[in-house]
C-alpha atoms as a PDB file:
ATOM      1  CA  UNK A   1     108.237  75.845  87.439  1.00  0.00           C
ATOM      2  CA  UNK A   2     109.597  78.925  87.912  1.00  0.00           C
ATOM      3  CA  UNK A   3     107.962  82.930  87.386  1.00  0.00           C
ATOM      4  CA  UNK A   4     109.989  85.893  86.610  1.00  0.00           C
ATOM      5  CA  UNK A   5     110.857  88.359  89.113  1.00  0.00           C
ATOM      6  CA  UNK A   6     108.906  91.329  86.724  1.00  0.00           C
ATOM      7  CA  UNK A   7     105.541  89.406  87.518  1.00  0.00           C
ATOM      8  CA  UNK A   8     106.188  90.376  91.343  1.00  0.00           C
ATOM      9  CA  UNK A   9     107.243  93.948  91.229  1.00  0.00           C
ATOM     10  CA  UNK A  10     106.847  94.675  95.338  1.00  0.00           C
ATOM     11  CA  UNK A  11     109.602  91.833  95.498  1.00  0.00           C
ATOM     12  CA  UNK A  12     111.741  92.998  92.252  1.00  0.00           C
ATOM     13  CA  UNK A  13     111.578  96.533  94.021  1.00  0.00           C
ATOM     14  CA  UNK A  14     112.489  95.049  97.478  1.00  0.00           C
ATOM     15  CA  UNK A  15     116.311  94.844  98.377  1.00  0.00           C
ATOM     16  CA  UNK A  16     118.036  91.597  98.876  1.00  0.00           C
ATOM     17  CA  UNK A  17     117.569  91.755 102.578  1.00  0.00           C
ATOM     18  CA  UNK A  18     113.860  92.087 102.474  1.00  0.00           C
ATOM     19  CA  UNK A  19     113.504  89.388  99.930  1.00  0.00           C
ATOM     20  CA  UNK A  20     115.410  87.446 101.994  1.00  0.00           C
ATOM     21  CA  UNK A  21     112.872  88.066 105.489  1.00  0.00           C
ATOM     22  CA  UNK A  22     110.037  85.679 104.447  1.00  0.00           C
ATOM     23  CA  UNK A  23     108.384  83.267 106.696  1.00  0.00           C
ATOM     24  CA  UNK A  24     106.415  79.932 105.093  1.00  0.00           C
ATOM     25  CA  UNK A  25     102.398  80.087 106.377  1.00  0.00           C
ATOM     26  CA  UNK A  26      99.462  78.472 105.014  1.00  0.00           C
ATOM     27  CA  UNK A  27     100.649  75.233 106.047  1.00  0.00           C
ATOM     28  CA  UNK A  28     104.109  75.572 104.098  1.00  0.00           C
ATOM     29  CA  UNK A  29     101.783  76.796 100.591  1.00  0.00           C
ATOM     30  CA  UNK A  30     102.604  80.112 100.831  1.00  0.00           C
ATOM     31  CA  UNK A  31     105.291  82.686 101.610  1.00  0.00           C
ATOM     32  CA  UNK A  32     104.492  85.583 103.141  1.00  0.00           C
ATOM     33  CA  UNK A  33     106.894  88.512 103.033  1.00  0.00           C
ATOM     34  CA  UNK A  34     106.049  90.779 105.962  1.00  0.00           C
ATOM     35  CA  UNK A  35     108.134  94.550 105.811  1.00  0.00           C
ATOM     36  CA  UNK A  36     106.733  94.600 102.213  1.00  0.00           C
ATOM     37  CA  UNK A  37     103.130  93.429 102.822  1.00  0.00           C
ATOM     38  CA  UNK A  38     104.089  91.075  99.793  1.00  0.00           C
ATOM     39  CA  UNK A  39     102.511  87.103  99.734  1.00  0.00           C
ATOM     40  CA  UNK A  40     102.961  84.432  97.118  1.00  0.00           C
ATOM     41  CA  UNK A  41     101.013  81.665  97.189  1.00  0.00           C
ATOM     42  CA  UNK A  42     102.895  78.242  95.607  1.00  0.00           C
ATOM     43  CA  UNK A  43      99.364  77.229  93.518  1.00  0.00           C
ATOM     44  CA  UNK A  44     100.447  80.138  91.227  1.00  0.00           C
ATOM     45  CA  UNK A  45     103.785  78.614  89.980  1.00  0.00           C
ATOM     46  CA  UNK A  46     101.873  75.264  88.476  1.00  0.00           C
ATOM     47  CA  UNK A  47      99.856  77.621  86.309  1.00  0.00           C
ATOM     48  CA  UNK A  48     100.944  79.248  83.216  1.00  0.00           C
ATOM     49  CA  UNK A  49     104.585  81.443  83.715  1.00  0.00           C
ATOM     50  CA  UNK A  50     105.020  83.485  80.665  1.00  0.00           C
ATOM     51  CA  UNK A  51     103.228  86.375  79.276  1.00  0.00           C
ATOM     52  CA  UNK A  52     100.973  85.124  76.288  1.00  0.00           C
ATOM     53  CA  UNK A  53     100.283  86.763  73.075  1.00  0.00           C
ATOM     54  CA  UNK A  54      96.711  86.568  73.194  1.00  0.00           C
ATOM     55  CA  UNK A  55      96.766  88.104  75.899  1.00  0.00           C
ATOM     56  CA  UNK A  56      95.873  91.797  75.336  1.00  0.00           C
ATOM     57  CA  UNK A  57      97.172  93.307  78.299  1.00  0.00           C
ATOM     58  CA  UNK A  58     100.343  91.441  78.244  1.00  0.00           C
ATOM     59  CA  UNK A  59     100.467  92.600  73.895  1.00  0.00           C
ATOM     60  CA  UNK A  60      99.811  96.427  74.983  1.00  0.00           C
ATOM     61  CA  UNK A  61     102.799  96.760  77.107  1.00  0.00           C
ATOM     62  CA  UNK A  62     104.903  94.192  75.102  1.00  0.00           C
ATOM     63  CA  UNK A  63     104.440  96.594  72.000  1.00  0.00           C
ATOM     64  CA  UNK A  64     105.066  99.539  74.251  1.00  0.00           C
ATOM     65  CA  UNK A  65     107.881  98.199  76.706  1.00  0.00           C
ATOM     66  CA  UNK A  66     109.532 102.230  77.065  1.00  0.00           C
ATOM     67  CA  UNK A  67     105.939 102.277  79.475  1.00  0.00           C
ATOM     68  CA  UNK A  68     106.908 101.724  83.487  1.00  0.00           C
ATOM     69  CA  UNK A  69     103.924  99.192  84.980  1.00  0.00           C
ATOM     70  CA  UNK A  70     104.029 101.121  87.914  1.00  0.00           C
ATOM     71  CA  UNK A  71     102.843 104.482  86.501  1.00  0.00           C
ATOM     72  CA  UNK A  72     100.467 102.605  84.378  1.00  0.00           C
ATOM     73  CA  UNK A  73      99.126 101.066  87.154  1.00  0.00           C
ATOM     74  CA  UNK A  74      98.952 104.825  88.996  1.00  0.00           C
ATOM     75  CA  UNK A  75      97.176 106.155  86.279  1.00  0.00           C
ATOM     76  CA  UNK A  76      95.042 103.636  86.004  1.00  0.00           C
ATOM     77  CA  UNK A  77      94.271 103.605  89.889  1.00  0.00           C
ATOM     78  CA  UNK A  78      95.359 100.072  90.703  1.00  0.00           C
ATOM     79  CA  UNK A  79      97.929  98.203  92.134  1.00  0.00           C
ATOM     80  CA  UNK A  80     100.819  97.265  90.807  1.00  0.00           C
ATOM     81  CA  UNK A  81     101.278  93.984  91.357  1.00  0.00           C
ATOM     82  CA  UNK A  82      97.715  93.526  89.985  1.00  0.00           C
ATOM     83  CA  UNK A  83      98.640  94.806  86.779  1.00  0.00           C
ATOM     84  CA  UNK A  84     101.905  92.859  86.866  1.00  0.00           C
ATOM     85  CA  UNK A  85      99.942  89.439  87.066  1.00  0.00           C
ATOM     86  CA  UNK A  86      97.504  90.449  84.351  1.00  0.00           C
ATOM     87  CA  UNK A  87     100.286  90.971  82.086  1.00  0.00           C
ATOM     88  CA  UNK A  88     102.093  87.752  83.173  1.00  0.00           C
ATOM     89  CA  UNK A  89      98.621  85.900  83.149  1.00  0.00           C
ATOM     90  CA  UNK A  90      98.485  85.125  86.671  1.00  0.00           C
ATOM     91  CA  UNK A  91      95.484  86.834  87.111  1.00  0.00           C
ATOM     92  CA  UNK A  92      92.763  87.261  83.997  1.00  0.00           C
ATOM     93  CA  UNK A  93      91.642  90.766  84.179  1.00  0.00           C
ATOM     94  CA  UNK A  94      87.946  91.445  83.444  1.00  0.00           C
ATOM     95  CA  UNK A  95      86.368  92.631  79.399  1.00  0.00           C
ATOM     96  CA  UNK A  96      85.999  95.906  81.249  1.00  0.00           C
ATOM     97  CA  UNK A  97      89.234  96.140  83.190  1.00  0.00           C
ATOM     98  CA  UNK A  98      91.003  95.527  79.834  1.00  0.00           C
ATOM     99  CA  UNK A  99      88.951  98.488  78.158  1.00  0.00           C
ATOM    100  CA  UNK A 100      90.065 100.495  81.105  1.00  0.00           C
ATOM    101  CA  UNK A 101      93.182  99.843  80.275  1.00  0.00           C
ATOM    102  CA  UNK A 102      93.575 100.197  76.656  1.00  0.00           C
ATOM    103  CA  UNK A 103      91.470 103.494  77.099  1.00  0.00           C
ATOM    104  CA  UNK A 104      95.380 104.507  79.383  1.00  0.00           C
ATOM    105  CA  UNK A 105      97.456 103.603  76.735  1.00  0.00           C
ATOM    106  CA  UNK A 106      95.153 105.769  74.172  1.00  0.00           C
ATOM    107  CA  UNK A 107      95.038 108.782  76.796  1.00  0.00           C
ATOM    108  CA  UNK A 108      99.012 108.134  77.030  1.00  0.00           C
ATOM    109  CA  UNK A 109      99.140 108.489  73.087  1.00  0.00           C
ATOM    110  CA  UNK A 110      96.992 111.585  72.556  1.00  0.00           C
ATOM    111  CA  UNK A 111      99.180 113.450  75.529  1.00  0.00           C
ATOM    112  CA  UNK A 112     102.287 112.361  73.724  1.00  0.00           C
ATOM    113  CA  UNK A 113     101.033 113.782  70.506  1.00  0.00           C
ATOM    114  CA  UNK A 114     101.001 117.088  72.163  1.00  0.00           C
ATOM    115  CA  UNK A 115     104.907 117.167  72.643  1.00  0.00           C
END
């Protein structure tokens, strides 16, 4: 199984070098990258890899795809990577998260409607 590089963004950010200085911990089930405070843990590749329609997070920014996750994630006040394995499904974000969220992309849509 394999996960695209987007659903990590502190390693798709990282240069080769960095991605390259990982150790193995967790008794060789997880990879821990340490100049970019970055950990993967193997359990995540058996579960589900691509983003999923019914997924509403992962629908928002698939109908939107000019929007950068990280300034999403800014405005919304959380992590990056969080919000990159909601939309990727690695993570299932809360009823209230995802209300948080859509509320963003509203906010994003009335300030554009001001240009």
């Amino acid at each position: 199984m394999s996960r695209p590089l987007e659903a990590y963004p502190e390693l798709e950010e990282a240069t080769t070098e960095q991605r390259n200085d990982y150790i193995i911990v967790d008794d060789g089930r997880a990879i821990r990258w340490e100049s970019i405070d970055a950990d993967m843990h193997i359990s995540s590749f058996y579960e589900k890899s691509e983003p999923d329609d019914n997924n509403e997070v992962a629908a928002m920014f698939k109908r939107c795809p000019w929007l950068n996750v990280s300034e999403v994630a800014r405005a919304l006040n959380i992590n990056k990577s969080l919000l990159a394995r909601y939309i990727y499904g690695i993570s299932k974000p809360s009823e209230q998260r995802v209300a948080q969220i859509r509320e963003a992309f509203h906010s994003f849509a009335k300030e554009l409607q001001t240009v």
